[in-house]
N, C-alpha and C. Protein backbone atom coordinates (compact mmCIF):
# COMPACT_ATOMS: atom_id res chain seq x y z
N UNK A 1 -21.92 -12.99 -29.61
CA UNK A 1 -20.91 -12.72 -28.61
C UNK A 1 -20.36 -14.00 -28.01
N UNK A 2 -21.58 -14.94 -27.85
CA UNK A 2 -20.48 -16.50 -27.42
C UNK A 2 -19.90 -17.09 -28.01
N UNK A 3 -19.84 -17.15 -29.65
CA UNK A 3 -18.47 -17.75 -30.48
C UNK A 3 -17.14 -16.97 -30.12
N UNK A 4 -17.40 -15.72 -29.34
CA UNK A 4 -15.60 -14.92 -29.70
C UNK A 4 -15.57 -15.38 -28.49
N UNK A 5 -16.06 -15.45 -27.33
CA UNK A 5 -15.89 -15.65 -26.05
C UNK A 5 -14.72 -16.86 -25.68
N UNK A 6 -15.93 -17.74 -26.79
CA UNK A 6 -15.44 -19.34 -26.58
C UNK A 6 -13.55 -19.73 -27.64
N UNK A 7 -13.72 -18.78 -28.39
CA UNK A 7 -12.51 -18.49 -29.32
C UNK A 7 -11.30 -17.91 -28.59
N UNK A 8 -11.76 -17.03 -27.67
CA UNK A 8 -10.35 -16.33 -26.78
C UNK A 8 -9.96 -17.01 -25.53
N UNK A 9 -11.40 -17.71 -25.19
CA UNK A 9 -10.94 -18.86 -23.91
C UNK A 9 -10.24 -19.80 -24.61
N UNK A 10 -10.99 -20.35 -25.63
CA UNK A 10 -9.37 -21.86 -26.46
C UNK A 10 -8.17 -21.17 -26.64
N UNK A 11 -7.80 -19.78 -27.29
CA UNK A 11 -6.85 -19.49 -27.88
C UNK A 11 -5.92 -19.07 -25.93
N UNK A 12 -6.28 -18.54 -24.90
CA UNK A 12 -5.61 -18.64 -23.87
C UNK A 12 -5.31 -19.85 -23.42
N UNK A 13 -5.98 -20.95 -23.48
CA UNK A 13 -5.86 -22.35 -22.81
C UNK A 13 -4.94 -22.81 -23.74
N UNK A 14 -4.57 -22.73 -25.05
CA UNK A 14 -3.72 -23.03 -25.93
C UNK A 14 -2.42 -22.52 -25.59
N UNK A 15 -2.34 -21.16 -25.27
CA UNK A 15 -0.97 -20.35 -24.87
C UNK A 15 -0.47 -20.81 -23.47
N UNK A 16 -1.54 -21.14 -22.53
CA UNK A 16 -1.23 -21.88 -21.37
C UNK A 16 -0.54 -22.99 -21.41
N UNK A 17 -1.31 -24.39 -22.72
CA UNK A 17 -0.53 -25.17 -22.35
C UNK A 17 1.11 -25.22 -22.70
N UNK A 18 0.98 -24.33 -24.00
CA UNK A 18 2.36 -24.47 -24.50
C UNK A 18 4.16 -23.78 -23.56
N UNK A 19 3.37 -22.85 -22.38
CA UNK A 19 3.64 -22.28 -21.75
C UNK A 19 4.13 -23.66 -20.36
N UNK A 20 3.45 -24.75 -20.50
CA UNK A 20 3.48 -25.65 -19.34
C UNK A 20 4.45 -26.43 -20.20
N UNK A 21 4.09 -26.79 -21.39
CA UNK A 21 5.29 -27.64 -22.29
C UNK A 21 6.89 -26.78 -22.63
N UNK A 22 6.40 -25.63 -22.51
CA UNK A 22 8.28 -25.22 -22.49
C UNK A 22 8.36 -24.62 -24.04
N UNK A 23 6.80 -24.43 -25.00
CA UNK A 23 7.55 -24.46 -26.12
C UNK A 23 7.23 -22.99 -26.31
N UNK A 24 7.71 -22.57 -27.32
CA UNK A 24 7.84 -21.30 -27.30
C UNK A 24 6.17 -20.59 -28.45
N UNK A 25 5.69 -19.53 -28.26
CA UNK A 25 4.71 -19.37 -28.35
C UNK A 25 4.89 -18.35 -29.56
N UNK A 26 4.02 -18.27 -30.81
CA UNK A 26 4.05 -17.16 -31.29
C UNK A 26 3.51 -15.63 -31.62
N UNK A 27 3.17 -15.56 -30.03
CA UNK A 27 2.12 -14.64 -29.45
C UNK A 27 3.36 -14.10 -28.42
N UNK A 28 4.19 -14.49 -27.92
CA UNK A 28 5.32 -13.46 -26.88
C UNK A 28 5.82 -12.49 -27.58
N UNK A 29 5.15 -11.46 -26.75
CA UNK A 29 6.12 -10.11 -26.86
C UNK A 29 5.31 -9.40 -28.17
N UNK A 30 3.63 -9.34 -27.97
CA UNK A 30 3.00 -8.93 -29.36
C UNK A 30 1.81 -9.42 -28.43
N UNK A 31 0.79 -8.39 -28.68
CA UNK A 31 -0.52 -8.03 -28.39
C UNK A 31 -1.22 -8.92 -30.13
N UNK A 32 -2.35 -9.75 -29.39
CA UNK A 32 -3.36 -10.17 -30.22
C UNK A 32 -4.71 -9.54 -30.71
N UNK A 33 -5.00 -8.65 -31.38
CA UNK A 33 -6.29 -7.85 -31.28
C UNK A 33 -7.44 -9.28 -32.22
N UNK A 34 -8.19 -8.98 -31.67
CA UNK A 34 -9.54 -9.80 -32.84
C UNK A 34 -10.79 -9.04 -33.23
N UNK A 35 -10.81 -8.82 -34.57
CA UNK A 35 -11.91 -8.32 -34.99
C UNK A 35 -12.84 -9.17 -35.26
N UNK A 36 -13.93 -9.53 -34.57
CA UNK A 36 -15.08 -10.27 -34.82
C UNK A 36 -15.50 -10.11 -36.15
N UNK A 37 -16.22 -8.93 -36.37
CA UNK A 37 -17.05 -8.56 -37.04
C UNK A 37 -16.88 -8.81 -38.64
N UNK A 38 -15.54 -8.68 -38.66
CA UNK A 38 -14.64 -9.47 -40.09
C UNK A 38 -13.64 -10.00 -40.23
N UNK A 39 -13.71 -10.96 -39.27
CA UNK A 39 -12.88 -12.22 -38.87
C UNK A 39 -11.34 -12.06 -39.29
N UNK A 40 -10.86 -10.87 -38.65
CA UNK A 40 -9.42 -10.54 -39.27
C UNK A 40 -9.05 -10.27 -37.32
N UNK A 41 -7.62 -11.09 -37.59
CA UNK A 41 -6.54 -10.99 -36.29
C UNK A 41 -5.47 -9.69 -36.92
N UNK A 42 -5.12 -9.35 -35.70
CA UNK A 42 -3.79 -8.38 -35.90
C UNK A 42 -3.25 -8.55 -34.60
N UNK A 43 -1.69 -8.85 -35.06
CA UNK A 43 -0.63 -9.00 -34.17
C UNK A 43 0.11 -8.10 -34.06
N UNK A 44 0.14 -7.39 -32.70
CA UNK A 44 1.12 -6.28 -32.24
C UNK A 44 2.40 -6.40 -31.70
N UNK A 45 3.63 -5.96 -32.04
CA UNK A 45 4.25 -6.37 -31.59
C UNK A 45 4.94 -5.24 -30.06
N UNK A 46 5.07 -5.40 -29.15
CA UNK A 46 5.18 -4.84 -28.29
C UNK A 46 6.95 -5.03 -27.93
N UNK A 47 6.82 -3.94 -26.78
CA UNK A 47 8.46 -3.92 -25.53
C UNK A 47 8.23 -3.40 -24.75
N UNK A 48 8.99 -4.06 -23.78
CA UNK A 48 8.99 -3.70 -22.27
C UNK A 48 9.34 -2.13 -22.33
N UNK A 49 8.65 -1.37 -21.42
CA UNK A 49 9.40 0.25 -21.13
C UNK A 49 10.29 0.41 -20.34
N UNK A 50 11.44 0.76 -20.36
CA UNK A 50 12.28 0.55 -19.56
C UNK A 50 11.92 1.57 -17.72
N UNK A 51 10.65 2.43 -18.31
CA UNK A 51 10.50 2.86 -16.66
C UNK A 51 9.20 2.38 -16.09
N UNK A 52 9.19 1.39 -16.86
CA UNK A 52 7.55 0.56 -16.54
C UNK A 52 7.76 -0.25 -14.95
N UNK A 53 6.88 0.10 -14.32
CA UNK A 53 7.08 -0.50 -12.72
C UNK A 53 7.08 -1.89 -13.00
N UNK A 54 6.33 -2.45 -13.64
CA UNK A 54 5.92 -3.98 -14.34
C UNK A 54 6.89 -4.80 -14.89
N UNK A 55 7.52 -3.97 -15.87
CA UNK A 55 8.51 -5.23 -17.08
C UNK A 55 10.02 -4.26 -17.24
N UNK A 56 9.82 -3.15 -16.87
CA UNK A 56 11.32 -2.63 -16.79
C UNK A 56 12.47 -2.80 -16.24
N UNK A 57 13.47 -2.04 -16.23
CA UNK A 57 14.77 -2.66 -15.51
C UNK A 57 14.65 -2.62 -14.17
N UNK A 58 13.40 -1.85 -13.32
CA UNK A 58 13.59 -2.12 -12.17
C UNK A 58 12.40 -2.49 -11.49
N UNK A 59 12.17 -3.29 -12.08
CA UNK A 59 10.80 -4.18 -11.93
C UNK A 59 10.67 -5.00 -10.65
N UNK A 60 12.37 -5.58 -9.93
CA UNK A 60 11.93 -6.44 -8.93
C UNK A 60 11.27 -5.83 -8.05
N UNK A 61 10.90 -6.04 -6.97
CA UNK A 61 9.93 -6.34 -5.80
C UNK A 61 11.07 -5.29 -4.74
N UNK A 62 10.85 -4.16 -4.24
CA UNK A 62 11.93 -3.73 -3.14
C UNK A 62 12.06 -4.26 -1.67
């Protein structure tokens, strides 16, 4: 369990920095799943819901 631990803390600190450098990431807008157990990634690709309180069109703050 502490190799995946230590694998998802680098792989966030990685998305962080690139996030501080401006560059564009190839993880936006797509869910990362990790299967340990047989070392296979799957990339989801996701969208905002448009009645999502969070990321939708009326997301600001009232």
């Amino acid at each position: 369990m502490g190799p995946v631990t230590g694998l998802v803390g680098s792989l966030q600190a990685l998305e962080t920095i690139k996030l501080c450098l401006h560059q564009d990431s190839s993880l936006t807008g797509s869910l990362l799943l990790i299967e340990a157990g047989h070392t296979e990634f799957m990339k989801i690709a996701t969208s905002a819901r448009q009645d999502c309180s969070c990321c939708g069109s009326n997301s600001a703050p009232d």
